[in-house]
Protein backbone atom coordinates (compact mmCIF):
# COMPACT_ATOMS: atom_id res chain seq x y z
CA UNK A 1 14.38 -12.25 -3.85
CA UNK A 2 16.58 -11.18 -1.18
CA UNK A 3 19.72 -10.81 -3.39
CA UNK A 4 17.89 -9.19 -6.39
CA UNK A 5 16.44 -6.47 -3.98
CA UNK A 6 19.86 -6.22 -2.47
CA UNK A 7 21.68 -5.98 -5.70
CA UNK A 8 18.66 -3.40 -7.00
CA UNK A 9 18.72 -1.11 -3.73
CA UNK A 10 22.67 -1.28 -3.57
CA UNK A 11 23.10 -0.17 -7.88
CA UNK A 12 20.43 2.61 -7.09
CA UNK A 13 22.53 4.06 -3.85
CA UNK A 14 25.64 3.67 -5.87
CA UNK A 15 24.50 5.58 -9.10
CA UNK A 16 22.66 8.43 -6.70
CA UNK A 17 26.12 8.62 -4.42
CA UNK A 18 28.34 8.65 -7.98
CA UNK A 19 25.79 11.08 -9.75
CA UNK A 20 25.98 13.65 -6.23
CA UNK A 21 29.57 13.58 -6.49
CA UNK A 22 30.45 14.22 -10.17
CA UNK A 23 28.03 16.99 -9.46
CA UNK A 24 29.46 18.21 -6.55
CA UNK A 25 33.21 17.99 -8.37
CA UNK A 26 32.03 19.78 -11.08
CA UNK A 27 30.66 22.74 -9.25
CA UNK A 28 33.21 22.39 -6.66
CA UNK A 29 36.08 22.75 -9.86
CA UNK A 30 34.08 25.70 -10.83
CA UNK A 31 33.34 27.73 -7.45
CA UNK A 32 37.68 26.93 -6.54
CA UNK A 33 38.69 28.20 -9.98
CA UNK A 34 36.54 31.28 -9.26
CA UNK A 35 37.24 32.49 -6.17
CA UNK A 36 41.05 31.83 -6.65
CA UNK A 37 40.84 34.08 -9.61
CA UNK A 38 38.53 36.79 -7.74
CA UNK A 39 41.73 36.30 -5.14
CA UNK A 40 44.24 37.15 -8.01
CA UNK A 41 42.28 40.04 -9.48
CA UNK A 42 42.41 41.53 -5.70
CA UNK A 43 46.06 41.24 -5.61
CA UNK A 44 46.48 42.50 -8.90
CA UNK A 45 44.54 45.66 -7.92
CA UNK A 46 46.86 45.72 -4.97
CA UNK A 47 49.77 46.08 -7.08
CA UNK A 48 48.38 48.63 -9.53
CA UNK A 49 47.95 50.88 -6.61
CA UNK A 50 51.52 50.51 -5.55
CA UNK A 51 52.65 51.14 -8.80
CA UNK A 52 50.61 54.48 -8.81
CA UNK A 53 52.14 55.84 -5.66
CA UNK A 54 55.02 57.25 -7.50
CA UNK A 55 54.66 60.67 -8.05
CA UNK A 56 56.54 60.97 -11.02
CA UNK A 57 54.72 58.37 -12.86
CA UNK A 58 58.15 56.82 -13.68
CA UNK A 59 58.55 53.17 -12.31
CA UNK A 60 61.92 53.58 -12.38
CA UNK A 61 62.84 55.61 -9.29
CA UNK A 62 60.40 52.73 -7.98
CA UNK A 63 62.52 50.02 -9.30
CA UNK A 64 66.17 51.58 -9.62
CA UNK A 65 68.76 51.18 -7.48
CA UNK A 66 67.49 53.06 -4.91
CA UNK A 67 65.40 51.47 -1.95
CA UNK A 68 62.79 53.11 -1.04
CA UNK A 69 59.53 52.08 1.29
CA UNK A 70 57.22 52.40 -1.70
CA UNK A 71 59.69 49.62 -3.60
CA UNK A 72 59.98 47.54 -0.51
CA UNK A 73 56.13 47.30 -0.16
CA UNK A 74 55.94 46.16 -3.99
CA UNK A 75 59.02 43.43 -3.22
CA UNK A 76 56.97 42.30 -0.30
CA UNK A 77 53.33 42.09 -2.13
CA UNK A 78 54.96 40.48 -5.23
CA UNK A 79 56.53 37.88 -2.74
CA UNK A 80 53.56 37.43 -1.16
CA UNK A 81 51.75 36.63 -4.30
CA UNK A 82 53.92 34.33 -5.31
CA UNK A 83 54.61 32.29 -1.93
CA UNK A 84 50.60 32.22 -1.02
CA UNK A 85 49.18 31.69 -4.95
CA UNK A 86 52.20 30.32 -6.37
CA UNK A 87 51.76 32.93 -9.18
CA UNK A 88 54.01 35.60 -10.54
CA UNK A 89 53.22 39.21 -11.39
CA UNK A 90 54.63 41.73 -14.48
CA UNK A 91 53.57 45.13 -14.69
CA UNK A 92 53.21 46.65 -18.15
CA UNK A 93 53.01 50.67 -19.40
CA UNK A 94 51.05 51.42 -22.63
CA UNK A 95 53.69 50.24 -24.63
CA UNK A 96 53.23 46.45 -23.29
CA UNK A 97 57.35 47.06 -21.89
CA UNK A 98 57.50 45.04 -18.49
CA UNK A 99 58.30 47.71 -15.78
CA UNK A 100 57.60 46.08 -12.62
CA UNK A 101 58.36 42.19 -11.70
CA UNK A 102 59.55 40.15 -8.94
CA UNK A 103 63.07 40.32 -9.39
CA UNK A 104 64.19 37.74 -6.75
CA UNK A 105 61.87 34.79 -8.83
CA UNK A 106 63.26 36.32 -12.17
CA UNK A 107 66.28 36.10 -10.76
CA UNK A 108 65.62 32.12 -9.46
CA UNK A 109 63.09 31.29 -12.64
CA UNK A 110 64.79 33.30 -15.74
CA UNK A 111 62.11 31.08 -18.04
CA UNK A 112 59.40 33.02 -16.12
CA UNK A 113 59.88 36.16 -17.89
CA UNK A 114 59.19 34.49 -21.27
CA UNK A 115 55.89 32.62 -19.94
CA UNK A 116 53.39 35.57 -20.92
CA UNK A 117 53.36 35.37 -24.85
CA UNK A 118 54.17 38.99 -26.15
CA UNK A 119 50.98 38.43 -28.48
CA UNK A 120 48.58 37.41 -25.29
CA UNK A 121 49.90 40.85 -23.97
CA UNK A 122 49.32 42.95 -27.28
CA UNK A 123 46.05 41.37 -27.47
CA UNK A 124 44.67 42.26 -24.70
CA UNK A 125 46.41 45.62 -23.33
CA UNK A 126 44.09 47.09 -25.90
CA UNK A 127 41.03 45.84 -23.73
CA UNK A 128 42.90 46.71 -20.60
CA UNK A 129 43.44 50.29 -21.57
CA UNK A 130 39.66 50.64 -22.31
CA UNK A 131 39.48 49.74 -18.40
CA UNK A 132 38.16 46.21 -18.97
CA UNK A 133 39.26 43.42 -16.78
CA UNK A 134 40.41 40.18 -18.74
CA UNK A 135 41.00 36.98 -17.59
CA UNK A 136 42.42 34.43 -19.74
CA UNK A 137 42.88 30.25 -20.11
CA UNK A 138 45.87 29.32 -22.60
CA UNK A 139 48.32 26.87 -22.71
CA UNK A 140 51.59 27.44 -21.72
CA UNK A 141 54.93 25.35 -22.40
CA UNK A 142 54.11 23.47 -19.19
CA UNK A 143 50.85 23.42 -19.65
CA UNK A 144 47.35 24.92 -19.12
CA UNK A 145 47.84 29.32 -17.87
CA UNK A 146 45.26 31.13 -15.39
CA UNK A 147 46.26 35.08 -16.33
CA UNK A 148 44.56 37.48 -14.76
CA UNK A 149 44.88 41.13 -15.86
CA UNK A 150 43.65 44.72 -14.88
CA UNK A 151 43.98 47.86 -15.90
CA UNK A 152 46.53 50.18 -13.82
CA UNK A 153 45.63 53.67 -13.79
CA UNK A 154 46.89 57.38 -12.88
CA UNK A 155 45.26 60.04 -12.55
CA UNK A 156 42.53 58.93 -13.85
CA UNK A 157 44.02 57.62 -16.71
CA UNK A 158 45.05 54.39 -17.69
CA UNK A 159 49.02 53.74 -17.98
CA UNK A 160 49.46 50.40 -17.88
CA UNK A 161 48.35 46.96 -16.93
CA UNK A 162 48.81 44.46 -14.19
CA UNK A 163 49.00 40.92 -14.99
CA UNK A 164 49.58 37.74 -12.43
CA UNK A 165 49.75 34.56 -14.20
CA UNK A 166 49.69 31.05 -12.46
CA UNK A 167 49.57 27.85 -13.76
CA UNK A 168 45.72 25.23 -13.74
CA UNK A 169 47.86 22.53 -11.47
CA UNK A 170 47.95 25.14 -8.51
CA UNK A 171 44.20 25.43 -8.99
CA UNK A 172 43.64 21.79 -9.08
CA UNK A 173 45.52 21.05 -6.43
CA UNK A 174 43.87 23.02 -4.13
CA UNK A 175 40.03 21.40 -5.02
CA UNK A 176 41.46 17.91 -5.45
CA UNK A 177 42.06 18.01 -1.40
CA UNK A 178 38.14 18.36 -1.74
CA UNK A 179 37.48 15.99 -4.11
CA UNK A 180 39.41 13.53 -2.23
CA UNK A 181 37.87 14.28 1.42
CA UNK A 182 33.97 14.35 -1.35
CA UNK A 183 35.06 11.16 -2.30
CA UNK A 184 35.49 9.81 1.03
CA UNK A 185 32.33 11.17 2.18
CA UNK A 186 30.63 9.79 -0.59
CA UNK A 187 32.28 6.08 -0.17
CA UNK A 188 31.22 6.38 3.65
CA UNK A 189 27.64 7.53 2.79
CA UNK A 190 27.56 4.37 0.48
CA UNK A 191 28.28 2.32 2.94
CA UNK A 192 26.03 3.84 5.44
CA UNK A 193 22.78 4.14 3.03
CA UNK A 194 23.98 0.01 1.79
CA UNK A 195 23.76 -1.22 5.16
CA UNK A 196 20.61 0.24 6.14
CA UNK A 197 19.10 -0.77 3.12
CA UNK A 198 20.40 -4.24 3.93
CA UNK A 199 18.45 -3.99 6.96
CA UNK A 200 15.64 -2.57 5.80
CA UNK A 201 15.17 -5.20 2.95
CA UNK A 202 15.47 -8.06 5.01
CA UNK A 203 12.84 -6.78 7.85
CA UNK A 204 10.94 -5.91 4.48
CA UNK A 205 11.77 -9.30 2.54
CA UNK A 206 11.98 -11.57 5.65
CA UNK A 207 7.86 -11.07 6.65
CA UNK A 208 7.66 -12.02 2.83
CA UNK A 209 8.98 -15.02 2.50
CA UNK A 210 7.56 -16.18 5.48
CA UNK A 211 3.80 -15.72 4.19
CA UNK A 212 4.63 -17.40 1.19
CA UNK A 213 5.71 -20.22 3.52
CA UNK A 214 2.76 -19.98 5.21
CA UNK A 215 0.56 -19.68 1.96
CA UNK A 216 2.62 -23.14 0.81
CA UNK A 217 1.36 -24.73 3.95
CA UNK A 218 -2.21 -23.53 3.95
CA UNK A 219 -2.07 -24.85 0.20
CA UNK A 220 -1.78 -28.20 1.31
CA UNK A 221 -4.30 -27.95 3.92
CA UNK A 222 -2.25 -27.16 7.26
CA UNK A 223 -2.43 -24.95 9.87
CA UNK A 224 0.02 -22.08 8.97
CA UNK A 225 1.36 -19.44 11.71
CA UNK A 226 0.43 -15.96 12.02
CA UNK A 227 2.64 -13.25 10.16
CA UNK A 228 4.08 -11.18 12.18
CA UNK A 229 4.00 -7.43 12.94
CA UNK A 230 7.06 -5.12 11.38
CA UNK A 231 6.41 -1.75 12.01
CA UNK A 232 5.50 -1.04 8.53
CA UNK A 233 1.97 0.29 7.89
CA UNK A 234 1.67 -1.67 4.43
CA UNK A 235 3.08 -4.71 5.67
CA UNK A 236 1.78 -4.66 8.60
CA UNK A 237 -1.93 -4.00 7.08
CA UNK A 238 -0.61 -6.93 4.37
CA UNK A 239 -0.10 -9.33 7.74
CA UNK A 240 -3.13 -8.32 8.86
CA UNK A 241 -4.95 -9.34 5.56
CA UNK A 242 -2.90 -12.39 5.34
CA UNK A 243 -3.78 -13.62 8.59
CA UNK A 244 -7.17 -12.68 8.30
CA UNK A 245 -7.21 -14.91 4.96
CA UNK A 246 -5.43 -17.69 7.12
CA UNK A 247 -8.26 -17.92 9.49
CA UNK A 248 -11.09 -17.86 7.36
CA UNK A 249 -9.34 -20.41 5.10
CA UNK A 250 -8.57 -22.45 8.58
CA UNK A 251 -12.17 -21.76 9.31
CA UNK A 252 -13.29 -22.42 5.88
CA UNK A 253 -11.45 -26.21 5.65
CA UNK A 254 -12.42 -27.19 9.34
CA UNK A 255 -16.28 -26.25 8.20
CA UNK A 256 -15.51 -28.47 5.05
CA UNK A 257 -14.53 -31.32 7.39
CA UNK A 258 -17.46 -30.82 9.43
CA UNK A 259 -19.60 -30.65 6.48
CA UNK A 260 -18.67 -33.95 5.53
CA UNK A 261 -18.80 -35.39 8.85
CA UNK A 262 -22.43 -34.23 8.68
CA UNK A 263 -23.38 -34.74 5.23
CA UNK A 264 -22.04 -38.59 5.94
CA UNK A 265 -24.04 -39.35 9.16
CA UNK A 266 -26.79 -37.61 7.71
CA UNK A 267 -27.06 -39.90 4.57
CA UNK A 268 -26.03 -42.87 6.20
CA UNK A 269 -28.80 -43.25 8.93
CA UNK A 270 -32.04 -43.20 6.45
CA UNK A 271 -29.71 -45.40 4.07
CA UNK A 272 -29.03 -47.63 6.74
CA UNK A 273 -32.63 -47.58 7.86
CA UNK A 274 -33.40 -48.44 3.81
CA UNK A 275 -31.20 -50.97 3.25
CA UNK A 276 -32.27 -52.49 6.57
CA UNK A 277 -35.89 -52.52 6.07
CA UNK A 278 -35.81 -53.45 2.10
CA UNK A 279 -33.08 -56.13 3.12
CA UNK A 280 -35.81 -57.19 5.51
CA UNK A 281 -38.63 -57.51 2.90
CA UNK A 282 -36.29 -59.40 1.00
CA UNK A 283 -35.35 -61.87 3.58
CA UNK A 284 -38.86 -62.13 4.18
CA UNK A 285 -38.06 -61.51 8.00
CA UNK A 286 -40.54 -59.10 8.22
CA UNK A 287 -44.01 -60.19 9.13
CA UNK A 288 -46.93 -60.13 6.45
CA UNK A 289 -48.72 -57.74 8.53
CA UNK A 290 -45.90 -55.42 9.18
CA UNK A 291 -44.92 -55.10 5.10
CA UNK A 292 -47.08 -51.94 4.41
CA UNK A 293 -45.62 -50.58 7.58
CA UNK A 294 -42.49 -50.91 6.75
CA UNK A 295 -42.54 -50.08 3.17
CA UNK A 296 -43.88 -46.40 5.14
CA UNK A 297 -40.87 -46.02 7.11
CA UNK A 298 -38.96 -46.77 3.67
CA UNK A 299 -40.95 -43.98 2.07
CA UNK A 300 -40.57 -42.07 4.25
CA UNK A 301 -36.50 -42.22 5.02
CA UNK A 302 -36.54 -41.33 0.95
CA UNK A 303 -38.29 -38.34 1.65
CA UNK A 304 -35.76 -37.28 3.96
CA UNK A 305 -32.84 -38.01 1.72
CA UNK A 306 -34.87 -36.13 -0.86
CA UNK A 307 -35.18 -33.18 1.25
CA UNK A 308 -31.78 -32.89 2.43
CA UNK A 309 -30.35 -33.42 -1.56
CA UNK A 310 -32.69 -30.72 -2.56
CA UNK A 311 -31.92 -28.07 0.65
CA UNK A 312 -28.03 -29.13 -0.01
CA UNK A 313 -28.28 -28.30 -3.91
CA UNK A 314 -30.86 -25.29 -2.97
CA UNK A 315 -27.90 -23.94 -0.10
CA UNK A 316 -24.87 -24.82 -3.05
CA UNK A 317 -26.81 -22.50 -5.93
CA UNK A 318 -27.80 -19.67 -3.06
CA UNK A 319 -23.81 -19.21 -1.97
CA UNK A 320 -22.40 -20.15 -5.67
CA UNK A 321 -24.85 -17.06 -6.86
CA UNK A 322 -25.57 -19.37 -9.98
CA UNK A 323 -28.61 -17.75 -10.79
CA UNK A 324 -29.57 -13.54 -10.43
CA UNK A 325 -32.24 -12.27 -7.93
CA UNK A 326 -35.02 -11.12 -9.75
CA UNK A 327 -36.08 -8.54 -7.76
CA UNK A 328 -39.70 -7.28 -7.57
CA UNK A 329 -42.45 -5.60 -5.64
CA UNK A 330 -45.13 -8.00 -3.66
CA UNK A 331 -47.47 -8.14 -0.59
CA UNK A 332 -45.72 -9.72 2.22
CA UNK A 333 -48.41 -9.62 4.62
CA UNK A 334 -50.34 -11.27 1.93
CA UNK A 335 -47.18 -14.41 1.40
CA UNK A 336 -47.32 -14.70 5.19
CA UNK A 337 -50.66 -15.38 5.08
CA UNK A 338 -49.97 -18.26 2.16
CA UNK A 339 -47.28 -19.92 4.26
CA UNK A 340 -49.40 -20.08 7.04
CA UNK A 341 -52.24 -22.09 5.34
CA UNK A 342 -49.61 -24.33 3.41
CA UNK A 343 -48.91 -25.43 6.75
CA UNK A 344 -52.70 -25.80 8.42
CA UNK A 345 -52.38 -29.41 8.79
CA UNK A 346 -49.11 -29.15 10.82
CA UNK A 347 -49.96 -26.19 13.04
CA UNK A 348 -53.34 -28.48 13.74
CA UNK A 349 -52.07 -31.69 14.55
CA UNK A 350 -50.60 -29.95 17.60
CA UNK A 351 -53.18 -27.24 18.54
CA UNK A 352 -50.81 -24.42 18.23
CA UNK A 353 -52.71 -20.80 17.64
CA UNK A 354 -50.64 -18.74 15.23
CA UNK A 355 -51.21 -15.04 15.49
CA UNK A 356 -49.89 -12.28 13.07
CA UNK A 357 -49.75 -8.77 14.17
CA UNK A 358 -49.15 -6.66 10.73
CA UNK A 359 -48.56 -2.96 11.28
CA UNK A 360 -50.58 -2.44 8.33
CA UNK A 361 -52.96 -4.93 6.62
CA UNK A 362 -51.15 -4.70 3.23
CA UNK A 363 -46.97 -4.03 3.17
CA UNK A 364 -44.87 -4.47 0.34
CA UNK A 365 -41.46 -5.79 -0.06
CA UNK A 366 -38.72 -5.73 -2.89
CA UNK A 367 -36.75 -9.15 -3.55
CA UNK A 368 -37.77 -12.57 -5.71
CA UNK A 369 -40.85 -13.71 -4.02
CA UNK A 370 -40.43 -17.47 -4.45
CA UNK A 371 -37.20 -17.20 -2.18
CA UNK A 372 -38.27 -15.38 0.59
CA UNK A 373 -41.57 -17.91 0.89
CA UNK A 374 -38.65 -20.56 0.97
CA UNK A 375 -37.23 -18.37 4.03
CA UNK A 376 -40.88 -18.25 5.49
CA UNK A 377 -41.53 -21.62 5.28
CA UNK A 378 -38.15 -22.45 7.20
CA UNK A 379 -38.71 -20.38 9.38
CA UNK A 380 -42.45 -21.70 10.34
CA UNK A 381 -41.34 -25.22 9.59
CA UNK A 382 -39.12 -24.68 12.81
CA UNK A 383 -41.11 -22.45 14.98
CA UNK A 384 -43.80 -25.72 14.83
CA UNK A 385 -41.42 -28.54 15.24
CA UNK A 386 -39.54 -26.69 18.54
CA UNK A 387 -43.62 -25.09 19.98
CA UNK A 388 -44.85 -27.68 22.23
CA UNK A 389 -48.58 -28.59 22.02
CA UNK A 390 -51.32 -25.83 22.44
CA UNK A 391 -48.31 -23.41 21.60
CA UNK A 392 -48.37 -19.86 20.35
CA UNK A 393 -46.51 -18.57 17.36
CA UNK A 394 -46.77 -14.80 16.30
CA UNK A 395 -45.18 -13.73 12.96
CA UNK A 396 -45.00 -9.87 12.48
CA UNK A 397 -44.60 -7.53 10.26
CA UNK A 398 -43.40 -3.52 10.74
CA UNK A 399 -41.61 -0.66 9.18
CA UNK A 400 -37.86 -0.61 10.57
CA UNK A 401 -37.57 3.23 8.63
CA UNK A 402 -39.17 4.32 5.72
CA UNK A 403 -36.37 2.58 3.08
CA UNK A 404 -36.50 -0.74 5.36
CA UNK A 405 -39.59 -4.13 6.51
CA UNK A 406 -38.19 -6.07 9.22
CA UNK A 407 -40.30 -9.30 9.75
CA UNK A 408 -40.14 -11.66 12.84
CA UNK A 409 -41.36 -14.98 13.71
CA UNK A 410 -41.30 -16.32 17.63
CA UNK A 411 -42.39 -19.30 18.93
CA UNK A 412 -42.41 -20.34 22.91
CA UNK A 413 -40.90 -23.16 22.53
CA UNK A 414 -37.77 -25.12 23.82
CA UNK A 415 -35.46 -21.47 23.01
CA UNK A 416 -31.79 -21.63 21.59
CA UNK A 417 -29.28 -21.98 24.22
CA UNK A 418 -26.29 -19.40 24.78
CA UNK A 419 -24.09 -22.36 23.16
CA UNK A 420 -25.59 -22.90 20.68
CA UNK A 421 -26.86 -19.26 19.58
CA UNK A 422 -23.54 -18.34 17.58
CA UNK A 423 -24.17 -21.54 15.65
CA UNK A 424 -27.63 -21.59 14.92
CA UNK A 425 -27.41 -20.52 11.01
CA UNK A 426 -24.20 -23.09 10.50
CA UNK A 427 -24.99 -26.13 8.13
CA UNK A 428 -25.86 -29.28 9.32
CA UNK A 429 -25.61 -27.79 13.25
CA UNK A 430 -28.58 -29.06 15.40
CA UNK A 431 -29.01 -28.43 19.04
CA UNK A 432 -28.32 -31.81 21.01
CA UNK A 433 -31.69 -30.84 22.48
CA UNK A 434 -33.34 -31.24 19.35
CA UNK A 435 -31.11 -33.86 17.15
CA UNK A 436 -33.43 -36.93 17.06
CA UNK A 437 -34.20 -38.69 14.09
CA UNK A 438 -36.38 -37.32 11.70
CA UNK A 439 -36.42 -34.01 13.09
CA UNK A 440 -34.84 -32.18 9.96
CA UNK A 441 -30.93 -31.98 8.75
CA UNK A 442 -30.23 -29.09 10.28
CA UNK A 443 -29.80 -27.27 6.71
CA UNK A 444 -33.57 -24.35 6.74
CA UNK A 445 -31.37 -21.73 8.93
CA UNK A 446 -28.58 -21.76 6.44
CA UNK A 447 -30.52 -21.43 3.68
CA UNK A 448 -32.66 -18.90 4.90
CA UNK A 449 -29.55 -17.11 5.73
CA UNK A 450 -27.82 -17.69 2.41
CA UNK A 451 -30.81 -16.27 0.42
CA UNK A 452 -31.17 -13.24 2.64
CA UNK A 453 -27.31 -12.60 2.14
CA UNK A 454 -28.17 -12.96 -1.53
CA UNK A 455 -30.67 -10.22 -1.38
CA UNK A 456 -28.24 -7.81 0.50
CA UNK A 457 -30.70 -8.39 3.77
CA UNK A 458 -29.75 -9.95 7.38
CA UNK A 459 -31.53 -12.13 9.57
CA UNK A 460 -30.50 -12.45 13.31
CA UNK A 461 -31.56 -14.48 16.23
CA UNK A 462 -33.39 -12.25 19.16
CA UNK A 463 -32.56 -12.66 22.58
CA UNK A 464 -36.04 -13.76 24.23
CA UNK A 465 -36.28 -15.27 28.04
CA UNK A 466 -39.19 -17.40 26.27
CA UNK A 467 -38.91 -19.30 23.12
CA UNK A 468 -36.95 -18.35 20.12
CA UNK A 469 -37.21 -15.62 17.70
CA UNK A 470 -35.89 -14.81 14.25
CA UNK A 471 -35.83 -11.53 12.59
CA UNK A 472 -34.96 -10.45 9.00
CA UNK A 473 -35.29 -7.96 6.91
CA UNK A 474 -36.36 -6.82 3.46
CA UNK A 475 -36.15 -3.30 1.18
CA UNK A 476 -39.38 -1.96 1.29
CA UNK A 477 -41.84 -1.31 -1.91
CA UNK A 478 -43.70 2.19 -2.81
CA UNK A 479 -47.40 1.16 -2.45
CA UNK A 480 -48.60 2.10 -5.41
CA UNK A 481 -45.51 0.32 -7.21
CA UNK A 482 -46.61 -2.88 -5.37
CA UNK A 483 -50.66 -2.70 -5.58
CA UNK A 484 -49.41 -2.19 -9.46
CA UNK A 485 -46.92 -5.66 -9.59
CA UNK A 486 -49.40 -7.71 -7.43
CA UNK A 487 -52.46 -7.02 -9.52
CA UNK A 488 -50.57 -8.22 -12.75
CA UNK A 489 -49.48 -11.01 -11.46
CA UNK A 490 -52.75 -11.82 -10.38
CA UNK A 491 -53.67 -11.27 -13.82
């Protein structure tokens, strides 16, 4: 992965550098061309003014035999044309006749004189005579021609033309200087923008590669270190994810151990108790007298098993979600009361006085009925069997806003200790204070839990100096809605 995002990052860098600098060659070429020949039409008006300085508009007195300061100042600009722009310079009268040269590179270059085609001057001294400016590209005998031309005038006439002439190498080689000090550039940006893509990828890549280590180790069920930060926001929020994933799945396979752990000395002390007792009546070891007793405690061990198969399948179909809520309006004051009498005989047998304290004598609630009697129950079922005898349980019922029913049930019994408080609603997780056998599987606070989750709702444990108390809530019903549901199903 490394490599390919090397290899990807590295072509992309290359291509952008290469792209840049055929771009900047090409306008470079274009901008050097340009100004050099801006710097030749200069000197070329340079030289038509010289040439105009002779009164008699003669060039000859300029160019006879005769020195003279005005001829001297031409010898010295032509010169300086040619030494600084390697480029040599004729002066023409109407006629196209050369009047006016450099006569010391004549003299040195004779095949000078015959570089300007006679035609190239014929066609364009007509243009040059109109007072145009031409500049021309041909190709000369040793190759590619730069000429530049303007008109010369006197009087306010023209009389002639100017034309300097130099040949596309001298123009090259002054921009390939450029291009070679571009191309450098470009070669040492290359390098520069490869290696701190290099380093980039790998603190990118790296972080990567360790995860998926990481996920290949939590995929076979061991503990897998924490990503690291790297200074990146997306990775960094992607570590942050991943480790969060890492803990709940640590979280979620040490629960799945203890689960087991549970589940298996949960179902093997009423089997052992079974298989004891039946192995007894088989044996005939147990006393005539003591058969229907013991075929009780038999019973009664299946019971259990029965209860804990059906609250463990209940739990699995609540968190699975196999089955939708259906949701509808009903009288919760009026279920509370139900649950209450269900359990009469229980709340009896140990003189405990149950109070409710309703905020109003009818309140409706939105969620699937059956289900929330299953949370009620639970939730009774455990307020009884931790409320000593002559106890008090009080299960209420108020408005937490006007969208929202929170319902509580406390007991002053025995309480939930600070240790065992964040635990309270795991599976199978009993108090030490209360694990004694018989005394349930530890599985009603999970399921209550898991069908309140299920309904969007929360249920919490209160903190009480006396007893225990749960709270949960419900969406609240429009009256009339509810008086409306509850009197067909009565129906």
């Amino acid at each position: 992965m490394l490599t390919r995002l090397l290899t990807m990052f590295t072509d992309i860098i290359l291509l952008a550098v290469l792209l840049m600098l055929a771009v900047f060659a090409i306008s470079s070429r274009q901008l050097q061309i340009e100004s050099r020949v801006n710097a030749l039409k200069v000197q070329a008006y340079d030289i038509a003014y010289l040439a105009g300085v002779n009164e008699a508009n003669s060039l000859e007195t300029l160019f006879g035999f005769r020195a003279s300061a005005t001829r001297q100042m031409m010898e010295r600009k032509l010169r300086s044309v040619y030494e600084d722009y390697a480029a040599y310079c004729l002066v023409v009268d109407r006629t196209g006749r050369v009047t006016g040269y450099f006569s010391q590179v004549i003299a040195q270059h004779s095949e000078l004189a015959s570089k300007l085609d006679a035609q190239d001057i014929t066609r364009t001294l007509a243009r040059l005579l109109q007072g145009e400016e031409v500049i021309l590209q041909s190709r000369g005998q040793s190759g590619p021609m730069f000429t530049v031309a303007v008109p010369w005038q006197q009087g306010g006439s023209v009389v002639g033309a100017v034309y300097i002439q130099t040949a596309a190498q001298t123009i090259q080689a002054s921009y390939t200087l450029i291009w070679q000090r571009a191309a450098l550039a470009a070669l040492l940006a290359f390098l520069v923008a490869a290696a701190i893509a290099n380093y980039y990828t790998r603190r990118l890549v790296v972080p990567l590669k360790d995860m998926a280590a990481s996920a290949g180790l939590m995929a076979k069920g061991l503990p897998a270190p924490a990503a690291p930060e790297t200074g990146f926001a997306e990775l960094d929020e992607l570590a942050a994810s991943f480790n969060h994933m890492s803990r709940q799945i640590q979280d979620t396979e040490q629960n799945r151990r203890a689960f087991i752990a549970n589940l298996s000395h949960e179902l093997r002390s009423p089997m052992t108790s079974i298989q004891g007792f039946v192995q007894g009546l088989l044996d005939k070891t147990v006393k005539e007298e003591d058969r229907e007793q013991t075929l009780r405690i038999v019973v009664e061990e299946t019971r259990r098993l029965n209860n804990l198969v059906s609250g463990l399948l209940t739990l699995s179909r609540m968190e699975a979600q196999e089955q939708d809520i259906k949701m509808a309006a009903f009288n919760i004051c009026e279920l509370i009361r139900r649950v209450v009498i269900m359990r009469i005989q229980a709340i009896e047998d140990k003189g405990i006085k149950v109070d409710t304290a309703f905020e109003q004598e009818d309140m409706y609630a939105l969620g699937e009925r059956e289900q929330i009697e299953r949370v009620l129950i639970n939730l009774l079922d455990n307020a009884i069997r931790f409320t000593p005898s002559q106890g008090r349980i009080v299960l209420e019922v108020a408005a937490a806003d006007r969208k929202t029913l929170q319902i509580t049930v406390t007991d002053n019994g025995m309480g939930v200790s600070k240790a065992d408080a964040p635990h309270i609603f795991d599976r199978f997780y009993k108090a030490e204070q209360s694990h004694s056998p018989g005394e349930g599987v530890g599985l009603g606070l999970a399921i209550c839990r898991a069908i309140l989750e299920r309904h969007g709702q929360s249920i919490r444990l209160l903190d009480t100096t006396d007893g225990a108390s749960f709270r949960f809530t419900l969406d609240r019903a429009d009256e009339k809605n509810g008086r409306a549901h509850a009197a067909d199903s009565a129906r």
